[in-house]
PDB file of N, CA and C in Angstrom:
ATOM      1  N   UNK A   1      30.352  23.196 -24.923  1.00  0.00           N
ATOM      2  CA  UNK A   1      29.137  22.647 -25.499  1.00  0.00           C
ATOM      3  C   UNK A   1      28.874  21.231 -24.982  1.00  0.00           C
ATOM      4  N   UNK A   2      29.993  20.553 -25.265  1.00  0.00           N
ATOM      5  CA  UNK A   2      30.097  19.090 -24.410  1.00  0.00           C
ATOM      6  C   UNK A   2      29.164  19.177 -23.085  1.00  0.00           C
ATOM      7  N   UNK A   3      29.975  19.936 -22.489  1.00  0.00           N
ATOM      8  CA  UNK A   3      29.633  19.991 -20.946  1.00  0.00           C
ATOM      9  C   UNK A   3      27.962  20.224 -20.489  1.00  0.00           C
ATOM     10  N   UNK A   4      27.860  21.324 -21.077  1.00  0.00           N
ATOM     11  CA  UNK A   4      26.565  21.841 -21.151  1.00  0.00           C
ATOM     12  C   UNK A   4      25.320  20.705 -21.677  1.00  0.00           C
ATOM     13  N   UNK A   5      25.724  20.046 -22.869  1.00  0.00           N
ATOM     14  CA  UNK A   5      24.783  18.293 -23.314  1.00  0.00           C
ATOM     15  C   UNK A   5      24.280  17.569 -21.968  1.00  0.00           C
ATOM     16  N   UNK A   6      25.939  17.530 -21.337  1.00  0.00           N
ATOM     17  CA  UNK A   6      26.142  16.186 -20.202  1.00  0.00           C
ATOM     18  C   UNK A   6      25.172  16.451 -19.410  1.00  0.00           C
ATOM     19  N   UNK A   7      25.443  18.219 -18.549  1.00  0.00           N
ATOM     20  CA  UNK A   7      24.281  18.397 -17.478  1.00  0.00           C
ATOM     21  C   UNK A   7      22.932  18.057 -17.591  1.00  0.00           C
ATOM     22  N   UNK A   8      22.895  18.584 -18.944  1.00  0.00           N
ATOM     23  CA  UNK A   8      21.279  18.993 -19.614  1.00  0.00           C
ATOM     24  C   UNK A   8      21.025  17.149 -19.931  1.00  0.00           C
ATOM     25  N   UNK A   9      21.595  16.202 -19.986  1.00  0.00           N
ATOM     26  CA  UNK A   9      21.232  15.261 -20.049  1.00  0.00           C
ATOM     27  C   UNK A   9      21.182  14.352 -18.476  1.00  0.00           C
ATOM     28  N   UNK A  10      22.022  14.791 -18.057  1.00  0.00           N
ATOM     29  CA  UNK A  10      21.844  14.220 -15.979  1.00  0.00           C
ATOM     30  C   UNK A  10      20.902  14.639 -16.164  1.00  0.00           C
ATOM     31  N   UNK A  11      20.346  15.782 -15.599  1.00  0.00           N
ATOM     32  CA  UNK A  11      19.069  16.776 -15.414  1.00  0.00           C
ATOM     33  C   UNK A  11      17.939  15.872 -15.844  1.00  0.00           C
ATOM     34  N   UNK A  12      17.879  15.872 -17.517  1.00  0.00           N
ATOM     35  CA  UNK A  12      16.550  14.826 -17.620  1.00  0.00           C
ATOM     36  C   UNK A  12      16.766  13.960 -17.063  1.00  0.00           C
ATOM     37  N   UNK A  13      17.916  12.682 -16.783  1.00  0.00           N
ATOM     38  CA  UNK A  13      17.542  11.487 -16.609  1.00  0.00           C
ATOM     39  C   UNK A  13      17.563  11.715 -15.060  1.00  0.00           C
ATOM     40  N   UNK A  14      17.910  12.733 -14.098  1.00  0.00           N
ATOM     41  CA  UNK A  14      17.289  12.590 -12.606  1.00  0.00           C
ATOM     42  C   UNK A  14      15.902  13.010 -12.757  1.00  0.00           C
ATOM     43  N   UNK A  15      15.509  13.443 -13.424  1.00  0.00           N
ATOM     44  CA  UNK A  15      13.751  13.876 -13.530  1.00  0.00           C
ATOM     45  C   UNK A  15      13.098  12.796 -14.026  1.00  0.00           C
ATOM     46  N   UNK A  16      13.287  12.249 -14.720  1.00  0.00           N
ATOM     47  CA  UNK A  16      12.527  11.414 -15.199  1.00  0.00           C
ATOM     48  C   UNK A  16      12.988  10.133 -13.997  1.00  0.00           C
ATOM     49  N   UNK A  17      14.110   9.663 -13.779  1.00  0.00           N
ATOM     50  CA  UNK A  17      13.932   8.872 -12.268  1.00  0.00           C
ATOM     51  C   UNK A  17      13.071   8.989 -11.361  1.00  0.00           C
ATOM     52  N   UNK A  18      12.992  10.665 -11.234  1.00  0.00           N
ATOM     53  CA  UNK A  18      12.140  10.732  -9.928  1.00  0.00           C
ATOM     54  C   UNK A  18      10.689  10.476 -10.015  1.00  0.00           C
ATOM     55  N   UNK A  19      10.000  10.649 -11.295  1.00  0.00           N
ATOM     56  CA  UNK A  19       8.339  10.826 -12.077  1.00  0.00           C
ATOM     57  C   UNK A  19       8.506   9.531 -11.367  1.00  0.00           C
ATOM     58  N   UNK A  20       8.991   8.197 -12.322  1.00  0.00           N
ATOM     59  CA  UNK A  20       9.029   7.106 -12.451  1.00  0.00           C
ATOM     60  C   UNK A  20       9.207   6.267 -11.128  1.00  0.00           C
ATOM     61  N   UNK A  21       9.867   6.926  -9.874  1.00  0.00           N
ATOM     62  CA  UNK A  21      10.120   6.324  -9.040  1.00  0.00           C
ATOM     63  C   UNK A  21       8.538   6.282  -8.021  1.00  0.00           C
ATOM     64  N   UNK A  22       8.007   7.768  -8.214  1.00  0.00           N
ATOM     65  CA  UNK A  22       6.912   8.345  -7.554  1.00  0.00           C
ATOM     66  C   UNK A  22       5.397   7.416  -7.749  1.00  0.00           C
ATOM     67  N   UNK A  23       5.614   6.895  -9.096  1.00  0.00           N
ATOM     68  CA  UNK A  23       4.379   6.411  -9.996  1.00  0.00           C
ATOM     69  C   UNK A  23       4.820   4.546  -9.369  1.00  0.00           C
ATOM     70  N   UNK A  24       6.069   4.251  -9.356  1.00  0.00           N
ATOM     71  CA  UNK A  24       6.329   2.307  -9.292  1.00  0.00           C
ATOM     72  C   UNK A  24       6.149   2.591  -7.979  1.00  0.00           C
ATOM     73  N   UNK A  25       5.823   3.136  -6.228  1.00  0.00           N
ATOM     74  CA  UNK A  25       6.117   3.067  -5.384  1.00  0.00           C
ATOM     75  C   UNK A  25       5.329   1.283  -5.290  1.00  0.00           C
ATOM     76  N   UNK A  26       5.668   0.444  -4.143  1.00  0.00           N
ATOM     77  CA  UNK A  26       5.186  -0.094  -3.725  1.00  0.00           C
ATOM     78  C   UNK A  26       5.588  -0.295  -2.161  1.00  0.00           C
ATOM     79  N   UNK A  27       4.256  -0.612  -1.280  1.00  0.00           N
ATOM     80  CA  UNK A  27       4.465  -0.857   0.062  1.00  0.00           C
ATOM     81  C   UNK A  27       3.793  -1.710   0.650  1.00  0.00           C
ATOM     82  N   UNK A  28       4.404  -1.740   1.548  1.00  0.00           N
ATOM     83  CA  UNK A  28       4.563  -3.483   2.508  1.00  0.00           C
ATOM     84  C   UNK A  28       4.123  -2.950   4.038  1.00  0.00           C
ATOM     85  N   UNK A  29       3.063  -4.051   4.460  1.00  0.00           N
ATOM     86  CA  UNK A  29       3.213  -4.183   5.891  1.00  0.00           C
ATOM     87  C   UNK A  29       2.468  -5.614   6.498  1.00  0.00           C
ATOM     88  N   UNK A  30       3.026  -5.342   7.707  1.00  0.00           N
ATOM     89  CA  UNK A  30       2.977  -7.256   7.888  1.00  0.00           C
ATOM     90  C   UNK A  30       2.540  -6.658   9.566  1.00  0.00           C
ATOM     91  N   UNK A  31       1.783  -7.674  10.070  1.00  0.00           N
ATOM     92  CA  UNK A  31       1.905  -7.543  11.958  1.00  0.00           C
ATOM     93  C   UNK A  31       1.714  -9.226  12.149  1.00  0.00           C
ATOM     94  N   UNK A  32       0.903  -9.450  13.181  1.00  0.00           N
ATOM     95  CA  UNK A  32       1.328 -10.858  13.788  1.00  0.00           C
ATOM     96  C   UNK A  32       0.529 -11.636  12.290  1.00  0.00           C
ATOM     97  N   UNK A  33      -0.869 -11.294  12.238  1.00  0.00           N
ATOM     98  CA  UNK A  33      -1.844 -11.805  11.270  1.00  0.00           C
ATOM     99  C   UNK A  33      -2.221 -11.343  10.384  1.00  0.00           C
ATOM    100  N   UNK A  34      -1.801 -10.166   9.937  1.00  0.00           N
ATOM    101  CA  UNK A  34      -2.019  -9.866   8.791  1.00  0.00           C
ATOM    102  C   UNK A  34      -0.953  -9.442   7.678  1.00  0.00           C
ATOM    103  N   UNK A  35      -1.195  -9.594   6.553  1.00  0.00           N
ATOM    104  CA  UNK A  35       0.241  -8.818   5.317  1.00  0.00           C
ATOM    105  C   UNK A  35      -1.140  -7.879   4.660  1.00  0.00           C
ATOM    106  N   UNK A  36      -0.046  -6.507   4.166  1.00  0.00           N
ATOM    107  CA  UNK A  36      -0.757  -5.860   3.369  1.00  0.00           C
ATOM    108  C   UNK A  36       0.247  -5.263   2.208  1.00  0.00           C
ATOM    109  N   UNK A  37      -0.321  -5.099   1.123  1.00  0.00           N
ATOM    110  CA  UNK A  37       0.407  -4.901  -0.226  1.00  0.00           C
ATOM    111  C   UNK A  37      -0.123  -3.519  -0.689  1.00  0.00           C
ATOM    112  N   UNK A  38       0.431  -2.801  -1.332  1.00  0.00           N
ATOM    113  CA  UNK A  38       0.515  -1.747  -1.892  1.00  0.00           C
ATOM    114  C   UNK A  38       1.234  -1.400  -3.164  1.00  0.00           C
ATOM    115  N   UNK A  39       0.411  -1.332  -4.259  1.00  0.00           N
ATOM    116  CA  UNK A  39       1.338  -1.054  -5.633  1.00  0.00           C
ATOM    117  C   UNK A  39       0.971  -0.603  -6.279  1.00  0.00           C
ATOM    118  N   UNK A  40       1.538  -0.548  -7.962  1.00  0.00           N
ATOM    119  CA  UNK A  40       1.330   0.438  -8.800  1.00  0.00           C
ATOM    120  C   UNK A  40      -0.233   0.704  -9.117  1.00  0.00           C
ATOM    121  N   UNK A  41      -0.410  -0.827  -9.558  1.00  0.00           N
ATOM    122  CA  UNK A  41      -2.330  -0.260  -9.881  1.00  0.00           C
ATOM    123  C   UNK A  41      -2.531   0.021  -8.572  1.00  0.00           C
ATOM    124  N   UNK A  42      -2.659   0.611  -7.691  1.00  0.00           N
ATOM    125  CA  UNK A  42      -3.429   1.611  -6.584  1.00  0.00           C
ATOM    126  C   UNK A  42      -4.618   0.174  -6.096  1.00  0.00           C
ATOM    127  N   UNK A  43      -3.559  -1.178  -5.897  1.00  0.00           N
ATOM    128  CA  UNK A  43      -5.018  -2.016  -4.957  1.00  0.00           C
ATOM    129  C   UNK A  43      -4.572  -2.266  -3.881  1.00  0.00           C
ATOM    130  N   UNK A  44      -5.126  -2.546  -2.868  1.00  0.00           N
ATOM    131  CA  UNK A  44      -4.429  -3.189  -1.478  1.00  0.00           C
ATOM    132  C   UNK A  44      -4.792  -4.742  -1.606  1.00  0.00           C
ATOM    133  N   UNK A  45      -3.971  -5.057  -0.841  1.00  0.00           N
ATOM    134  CA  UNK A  45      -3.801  -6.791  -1.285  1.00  0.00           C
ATOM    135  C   UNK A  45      -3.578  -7.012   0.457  1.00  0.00           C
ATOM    136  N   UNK A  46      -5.043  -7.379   0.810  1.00  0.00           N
ATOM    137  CA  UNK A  46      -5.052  -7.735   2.656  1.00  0.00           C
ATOM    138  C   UNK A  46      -4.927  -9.074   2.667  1.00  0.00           C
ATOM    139  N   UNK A  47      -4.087 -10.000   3.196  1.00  0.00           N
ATOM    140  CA  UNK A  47      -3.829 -11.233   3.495  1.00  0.00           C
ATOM    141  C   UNK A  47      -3.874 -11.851   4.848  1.00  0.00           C
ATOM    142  N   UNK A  48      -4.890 -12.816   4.900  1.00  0.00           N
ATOM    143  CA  UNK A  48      -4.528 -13.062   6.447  1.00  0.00           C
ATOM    144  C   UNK A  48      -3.375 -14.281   6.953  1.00  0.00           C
ATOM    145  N   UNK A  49      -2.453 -14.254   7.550  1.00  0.00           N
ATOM    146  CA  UNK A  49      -1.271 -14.464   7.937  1.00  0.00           C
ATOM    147  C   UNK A  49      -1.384 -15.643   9.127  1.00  0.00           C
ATOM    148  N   UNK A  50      -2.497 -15.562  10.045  1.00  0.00           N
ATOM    149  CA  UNK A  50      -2.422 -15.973  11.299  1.00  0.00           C
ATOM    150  C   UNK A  50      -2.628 -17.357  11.093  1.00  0.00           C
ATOM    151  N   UNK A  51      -2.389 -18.402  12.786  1.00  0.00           N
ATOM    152  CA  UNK A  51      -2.471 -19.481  12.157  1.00  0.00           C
ATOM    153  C   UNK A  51      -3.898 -20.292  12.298  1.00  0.00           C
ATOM    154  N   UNK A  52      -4.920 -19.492  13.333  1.00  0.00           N
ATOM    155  CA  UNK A  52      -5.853 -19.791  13.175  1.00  0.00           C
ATOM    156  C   UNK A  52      -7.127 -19.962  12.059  1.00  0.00           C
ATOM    157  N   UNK A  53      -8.034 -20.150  11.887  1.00  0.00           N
ATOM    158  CA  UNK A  53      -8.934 -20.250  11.139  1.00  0.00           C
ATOM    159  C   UNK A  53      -9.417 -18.827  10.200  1.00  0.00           C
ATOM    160  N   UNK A  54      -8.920 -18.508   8.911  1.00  0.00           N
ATOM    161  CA  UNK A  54      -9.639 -17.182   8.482  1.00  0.00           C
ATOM    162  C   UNK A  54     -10.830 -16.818   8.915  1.00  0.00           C
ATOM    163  N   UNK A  55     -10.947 -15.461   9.414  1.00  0.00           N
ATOM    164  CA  UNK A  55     -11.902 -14.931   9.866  1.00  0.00           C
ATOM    165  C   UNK A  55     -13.257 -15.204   9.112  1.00  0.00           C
ATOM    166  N   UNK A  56     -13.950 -15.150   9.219  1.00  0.00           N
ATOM    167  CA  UNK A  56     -15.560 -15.192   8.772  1.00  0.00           C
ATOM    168  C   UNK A  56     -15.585 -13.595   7.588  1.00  0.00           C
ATOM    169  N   UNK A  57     -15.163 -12.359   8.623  1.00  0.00           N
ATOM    170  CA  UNK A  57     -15.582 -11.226   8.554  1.00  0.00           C
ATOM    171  C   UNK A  57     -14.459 -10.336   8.726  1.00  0.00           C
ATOM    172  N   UNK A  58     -14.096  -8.973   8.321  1.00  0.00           N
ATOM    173  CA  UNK A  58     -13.101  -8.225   8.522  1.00  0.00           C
ATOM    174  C   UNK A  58     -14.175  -6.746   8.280  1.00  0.00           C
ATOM    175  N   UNK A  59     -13.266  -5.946   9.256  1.00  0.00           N
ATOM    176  CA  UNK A  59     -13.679  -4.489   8.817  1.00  0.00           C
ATOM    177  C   UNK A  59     -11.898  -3.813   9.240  1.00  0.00           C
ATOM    178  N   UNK A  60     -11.839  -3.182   7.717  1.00  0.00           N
ATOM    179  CA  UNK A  60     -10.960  -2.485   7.422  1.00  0.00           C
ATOM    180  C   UNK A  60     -10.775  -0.892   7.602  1.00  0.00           C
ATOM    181  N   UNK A  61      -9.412   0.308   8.234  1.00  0.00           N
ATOM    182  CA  UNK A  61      -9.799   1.149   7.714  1.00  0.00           C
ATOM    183  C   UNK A  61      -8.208   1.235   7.226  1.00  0.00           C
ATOM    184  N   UNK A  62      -8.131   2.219   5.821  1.00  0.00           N
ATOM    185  CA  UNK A  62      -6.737   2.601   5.368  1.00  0.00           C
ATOM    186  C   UNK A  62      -6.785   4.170   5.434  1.00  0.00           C
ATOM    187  N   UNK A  63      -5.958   4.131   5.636  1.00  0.00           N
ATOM    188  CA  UNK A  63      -5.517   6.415   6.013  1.00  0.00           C
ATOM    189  C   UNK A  63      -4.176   6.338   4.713  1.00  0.00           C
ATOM    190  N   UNK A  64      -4.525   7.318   3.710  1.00  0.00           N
ATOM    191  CA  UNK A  64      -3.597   7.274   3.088  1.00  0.00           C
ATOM    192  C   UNK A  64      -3.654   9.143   3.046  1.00  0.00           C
ATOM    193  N   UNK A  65      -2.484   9.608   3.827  1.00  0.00           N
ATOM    194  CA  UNK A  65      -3.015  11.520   3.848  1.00  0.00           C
ATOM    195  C   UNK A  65      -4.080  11.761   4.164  1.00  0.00           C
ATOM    196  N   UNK A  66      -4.617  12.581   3.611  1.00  0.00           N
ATOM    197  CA  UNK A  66      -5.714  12.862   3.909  1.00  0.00           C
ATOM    198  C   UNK A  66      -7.212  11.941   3.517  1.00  0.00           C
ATOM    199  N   UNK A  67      -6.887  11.177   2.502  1.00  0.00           N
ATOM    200  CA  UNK A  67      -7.988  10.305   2.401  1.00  0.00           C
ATOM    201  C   UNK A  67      -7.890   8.682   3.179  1.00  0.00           C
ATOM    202  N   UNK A  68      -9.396   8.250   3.728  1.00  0.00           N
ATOM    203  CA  UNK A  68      -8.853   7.210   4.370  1.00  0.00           C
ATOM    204  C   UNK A  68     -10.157   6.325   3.215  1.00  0.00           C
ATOM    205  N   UNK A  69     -10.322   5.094   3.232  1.00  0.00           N
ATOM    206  CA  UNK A  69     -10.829   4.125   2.736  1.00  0.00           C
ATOM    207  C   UNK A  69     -11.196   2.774   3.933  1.00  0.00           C
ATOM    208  N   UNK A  70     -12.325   2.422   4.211  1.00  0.00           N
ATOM    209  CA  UNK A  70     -13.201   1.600   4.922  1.00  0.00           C
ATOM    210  C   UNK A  70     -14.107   0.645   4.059  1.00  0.00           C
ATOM    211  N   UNK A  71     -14.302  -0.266   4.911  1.00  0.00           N
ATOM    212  CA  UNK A  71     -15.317  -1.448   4.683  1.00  0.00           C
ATOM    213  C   UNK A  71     -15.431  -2.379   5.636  1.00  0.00           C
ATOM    214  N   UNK A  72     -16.453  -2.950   5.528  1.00  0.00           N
ATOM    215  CA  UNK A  72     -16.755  -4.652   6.267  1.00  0.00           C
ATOM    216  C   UNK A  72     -16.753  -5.036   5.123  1.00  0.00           C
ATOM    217  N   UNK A  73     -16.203  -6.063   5.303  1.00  0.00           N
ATOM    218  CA  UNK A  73     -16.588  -7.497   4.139  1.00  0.00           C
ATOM    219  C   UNK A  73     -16.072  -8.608   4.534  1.00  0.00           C
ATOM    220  N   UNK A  74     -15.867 -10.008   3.212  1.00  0.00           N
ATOM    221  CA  UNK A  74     -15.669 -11.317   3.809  1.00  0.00           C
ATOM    222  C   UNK A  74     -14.187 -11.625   2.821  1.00  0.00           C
ATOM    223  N   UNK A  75     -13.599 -12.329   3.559  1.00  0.00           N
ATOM    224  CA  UNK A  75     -12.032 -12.832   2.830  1.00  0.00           C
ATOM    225  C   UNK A  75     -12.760 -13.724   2.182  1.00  0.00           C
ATOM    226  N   UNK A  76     -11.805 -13.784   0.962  1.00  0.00           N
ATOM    227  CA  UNK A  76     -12.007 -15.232   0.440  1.00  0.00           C
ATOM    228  C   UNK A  76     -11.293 -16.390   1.042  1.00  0.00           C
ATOM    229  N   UNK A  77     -11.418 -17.856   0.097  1.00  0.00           N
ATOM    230  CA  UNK A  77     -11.455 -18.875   0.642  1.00  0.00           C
ATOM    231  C   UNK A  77      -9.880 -18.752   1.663  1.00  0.00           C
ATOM    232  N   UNK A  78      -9.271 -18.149   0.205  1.00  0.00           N
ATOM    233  CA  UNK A  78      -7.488 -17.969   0.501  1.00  0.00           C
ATOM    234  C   UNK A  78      -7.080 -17.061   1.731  1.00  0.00           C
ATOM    235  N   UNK A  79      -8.040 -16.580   2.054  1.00  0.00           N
ATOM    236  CA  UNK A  79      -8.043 -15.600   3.143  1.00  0.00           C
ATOM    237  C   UNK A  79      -7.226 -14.168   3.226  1.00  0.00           C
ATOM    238  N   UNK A  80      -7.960 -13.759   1.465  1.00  0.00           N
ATOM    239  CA  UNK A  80      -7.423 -12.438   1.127  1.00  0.00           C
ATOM    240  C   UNK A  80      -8.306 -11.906   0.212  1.00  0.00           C
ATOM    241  N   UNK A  81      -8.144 -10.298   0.164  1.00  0.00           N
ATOM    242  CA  UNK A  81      -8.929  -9.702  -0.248  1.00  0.00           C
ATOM    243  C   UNK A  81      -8.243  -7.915  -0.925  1.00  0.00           C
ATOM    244  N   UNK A  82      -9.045  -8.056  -1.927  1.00  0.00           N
ATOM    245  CA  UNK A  82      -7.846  -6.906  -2.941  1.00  0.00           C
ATOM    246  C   UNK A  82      -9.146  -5.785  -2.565  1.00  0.00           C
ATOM    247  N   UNK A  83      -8.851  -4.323  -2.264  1.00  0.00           N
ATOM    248  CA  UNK A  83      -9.203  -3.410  -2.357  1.00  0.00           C
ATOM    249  C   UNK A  83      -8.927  -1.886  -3.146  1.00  0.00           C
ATOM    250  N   UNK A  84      -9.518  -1.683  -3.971  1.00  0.00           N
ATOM    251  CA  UNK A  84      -9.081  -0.538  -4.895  1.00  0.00           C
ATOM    252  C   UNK A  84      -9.286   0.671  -4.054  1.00  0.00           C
ATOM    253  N   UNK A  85      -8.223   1.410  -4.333  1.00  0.00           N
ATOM    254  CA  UNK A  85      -7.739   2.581  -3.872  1.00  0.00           C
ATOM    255  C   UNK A  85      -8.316   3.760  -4.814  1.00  0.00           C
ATOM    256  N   UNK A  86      -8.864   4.695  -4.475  1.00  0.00           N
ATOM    257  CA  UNK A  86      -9.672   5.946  -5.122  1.00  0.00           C
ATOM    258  C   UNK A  86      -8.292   6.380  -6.496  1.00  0.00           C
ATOM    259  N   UNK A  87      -7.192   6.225  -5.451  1.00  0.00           N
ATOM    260  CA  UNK A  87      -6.098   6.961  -6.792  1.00  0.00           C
ATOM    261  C   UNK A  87      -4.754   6.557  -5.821  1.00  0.00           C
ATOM    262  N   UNK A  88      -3.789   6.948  -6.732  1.00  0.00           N
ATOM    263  CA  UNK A  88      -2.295   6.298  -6.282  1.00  0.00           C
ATOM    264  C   UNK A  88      -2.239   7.294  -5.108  1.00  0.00           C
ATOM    265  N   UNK A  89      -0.977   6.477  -3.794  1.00  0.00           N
ATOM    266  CA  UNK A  89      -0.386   7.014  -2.882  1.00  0.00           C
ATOM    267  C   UNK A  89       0.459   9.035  -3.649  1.00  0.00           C
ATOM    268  N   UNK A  90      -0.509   9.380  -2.217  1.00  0.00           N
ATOM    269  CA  UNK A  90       0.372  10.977  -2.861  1.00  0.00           C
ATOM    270  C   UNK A  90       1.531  11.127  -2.131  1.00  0.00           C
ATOM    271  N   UNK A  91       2.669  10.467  -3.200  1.00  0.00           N
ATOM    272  CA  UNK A  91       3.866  11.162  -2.945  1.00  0.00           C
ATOM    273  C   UNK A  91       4.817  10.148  -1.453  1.00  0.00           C
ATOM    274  N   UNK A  92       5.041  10.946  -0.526  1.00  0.00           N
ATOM    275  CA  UNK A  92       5.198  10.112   0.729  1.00  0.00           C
ATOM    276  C   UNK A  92       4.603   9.960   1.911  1.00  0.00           C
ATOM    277  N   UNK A  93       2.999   9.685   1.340  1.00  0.00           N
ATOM    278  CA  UNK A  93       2.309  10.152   2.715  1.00  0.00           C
ATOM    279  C   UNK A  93       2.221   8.768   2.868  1.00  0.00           C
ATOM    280  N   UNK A  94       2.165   8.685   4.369  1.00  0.00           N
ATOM    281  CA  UNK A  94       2.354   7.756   5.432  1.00  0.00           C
ATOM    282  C   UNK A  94       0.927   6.931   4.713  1.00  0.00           C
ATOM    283  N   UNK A  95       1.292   5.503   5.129  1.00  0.00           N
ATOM    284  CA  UNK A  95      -0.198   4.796   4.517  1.00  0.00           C
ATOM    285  C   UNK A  95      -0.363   4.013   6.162  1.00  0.00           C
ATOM    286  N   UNK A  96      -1.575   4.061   6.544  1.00  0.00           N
ATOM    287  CA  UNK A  96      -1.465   3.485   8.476  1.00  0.00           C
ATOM    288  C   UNK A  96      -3.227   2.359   7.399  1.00  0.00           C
ATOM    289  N   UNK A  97      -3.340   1.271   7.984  1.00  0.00           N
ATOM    290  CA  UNK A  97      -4.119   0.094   7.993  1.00  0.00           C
ATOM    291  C   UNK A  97      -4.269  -0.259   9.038  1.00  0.00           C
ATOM    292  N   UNK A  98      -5.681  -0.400   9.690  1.00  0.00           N
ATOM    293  CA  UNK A  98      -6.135  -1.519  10.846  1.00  0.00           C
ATOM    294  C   UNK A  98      -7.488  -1.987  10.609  1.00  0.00           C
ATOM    295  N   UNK A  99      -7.262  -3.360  10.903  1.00  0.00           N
ATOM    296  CA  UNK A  99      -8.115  -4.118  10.620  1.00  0.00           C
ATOM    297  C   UNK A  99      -8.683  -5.236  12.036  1.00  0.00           C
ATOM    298  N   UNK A 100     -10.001  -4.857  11.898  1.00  0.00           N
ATOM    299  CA  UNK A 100     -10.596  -5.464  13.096  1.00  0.00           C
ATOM    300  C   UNK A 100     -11.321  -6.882  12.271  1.00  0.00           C
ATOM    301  N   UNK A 101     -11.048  -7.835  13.645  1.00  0.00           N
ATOM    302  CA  UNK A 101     -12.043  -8.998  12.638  1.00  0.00           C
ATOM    303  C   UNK A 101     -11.955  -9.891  14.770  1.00  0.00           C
ATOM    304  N   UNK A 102     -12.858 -10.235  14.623  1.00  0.00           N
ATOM    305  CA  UNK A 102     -13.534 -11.637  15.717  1.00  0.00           C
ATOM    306  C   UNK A 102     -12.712 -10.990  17.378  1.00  0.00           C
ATOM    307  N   UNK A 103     -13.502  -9.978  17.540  1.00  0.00           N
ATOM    308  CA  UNK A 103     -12.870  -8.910  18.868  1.00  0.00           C
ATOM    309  C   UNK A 103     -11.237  -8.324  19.003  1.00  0.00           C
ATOM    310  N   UNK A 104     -10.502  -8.533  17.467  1.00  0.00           N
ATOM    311  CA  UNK A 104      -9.647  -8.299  17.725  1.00  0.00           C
ATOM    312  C   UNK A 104      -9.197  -7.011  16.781  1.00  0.00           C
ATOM    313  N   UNK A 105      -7.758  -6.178  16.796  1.00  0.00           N
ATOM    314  CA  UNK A 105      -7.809  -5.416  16.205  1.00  0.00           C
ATOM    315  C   UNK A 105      -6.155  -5.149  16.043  1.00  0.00           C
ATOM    316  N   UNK A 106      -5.283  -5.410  14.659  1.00  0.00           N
ATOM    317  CA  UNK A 106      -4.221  -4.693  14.999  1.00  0.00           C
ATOM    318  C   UNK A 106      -3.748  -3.738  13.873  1.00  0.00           C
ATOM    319  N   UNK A 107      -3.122  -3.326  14.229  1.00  0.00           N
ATOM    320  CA  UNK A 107      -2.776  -1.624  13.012  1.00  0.00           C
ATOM    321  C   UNK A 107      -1.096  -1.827  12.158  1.00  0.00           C
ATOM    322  N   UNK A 108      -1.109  -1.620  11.329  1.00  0.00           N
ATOM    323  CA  UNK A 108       0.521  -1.682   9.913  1.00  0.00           C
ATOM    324  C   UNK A 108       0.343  -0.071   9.406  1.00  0.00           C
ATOM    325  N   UNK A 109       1.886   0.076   9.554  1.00  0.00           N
ATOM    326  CA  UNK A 109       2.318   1.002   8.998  1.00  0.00           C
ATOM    327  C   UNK A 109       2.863   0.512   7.874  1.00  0.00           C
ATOM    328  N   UNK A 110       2.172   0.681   6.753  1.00  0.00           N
ATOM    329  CA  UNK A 110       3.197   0.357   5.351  1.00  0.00           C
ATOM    330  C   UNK A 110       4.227   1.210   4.706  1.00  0.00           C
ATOM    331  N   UNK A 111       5.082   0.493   4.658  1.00  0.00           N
ATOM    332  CA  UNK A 111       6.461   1.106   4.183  1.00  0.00           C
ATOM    333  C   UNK A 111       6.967   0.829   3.159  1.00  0.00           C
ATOM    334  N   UNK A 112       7.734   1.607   2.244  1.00  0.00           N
ATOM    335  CA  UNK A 112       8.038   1.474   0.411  1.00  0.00           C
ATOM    336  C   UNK A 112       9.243   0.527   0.740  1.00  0.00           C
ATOM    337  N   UNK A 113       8.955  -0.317  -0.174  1.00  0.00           N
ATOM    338  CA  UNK A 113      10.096  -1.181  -0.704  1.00  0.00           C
ATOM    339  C   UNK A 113      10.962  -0.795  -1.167  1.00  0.00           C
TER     340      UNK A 113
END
């Protein structure tokens, strides 16, 4: 009977690890000039990194699986800009970001912390 508790209690607490692990993911990616954030509330957090002058202008695209997410817009002063995500990362699909701004263009693979 013992025995049988113990499993039946591993069992939930690896299930419920895994819900919980699936739902906190957060991810990271960085290139020369840019950082990008990824977390639980489902926002992207684009930062510009470089040491020149923040861009004026950015156009973004994010591929998360099958859905991707786009825009032009303007950084703020800080030279960042939060974008809401339709719904959380599914699962372990690859999240790819590139962002073009003043003829230039470079691409992050974000990866879970």
């Amino acid at each position: 009977m013992l025995r049988r508790s113990m499993l039946a209690f591993l069992l939930t607490a690896l299930f419920l690890t895994a819900c919980s692990d699936a739902q906190g993911q957060i991810y990271f990616g960085e290139s020369e000039h840019w950082q990008v954030d990824y977390g639980r509330d489902a926002v992207f957090i684009i930062k510009y990194v470089g040491v020149a002058d923040v861009p004026e202008e950015i156009a973004y695209n994010i591929e998360q699986g099958l859905r991707t997410t786009n825009g032009n817009t303007h950084l703020n002063e800080e030279g960042f800009l939060k974008v809401k995500s339709p719904q959380d990362n599914e699962g372990d699909a690859e999240i790819q970001v590139t962002i073009d701004w003043d003829g230039n263009s470079e691409s992050l693979t974000l990866v879970e912390k």
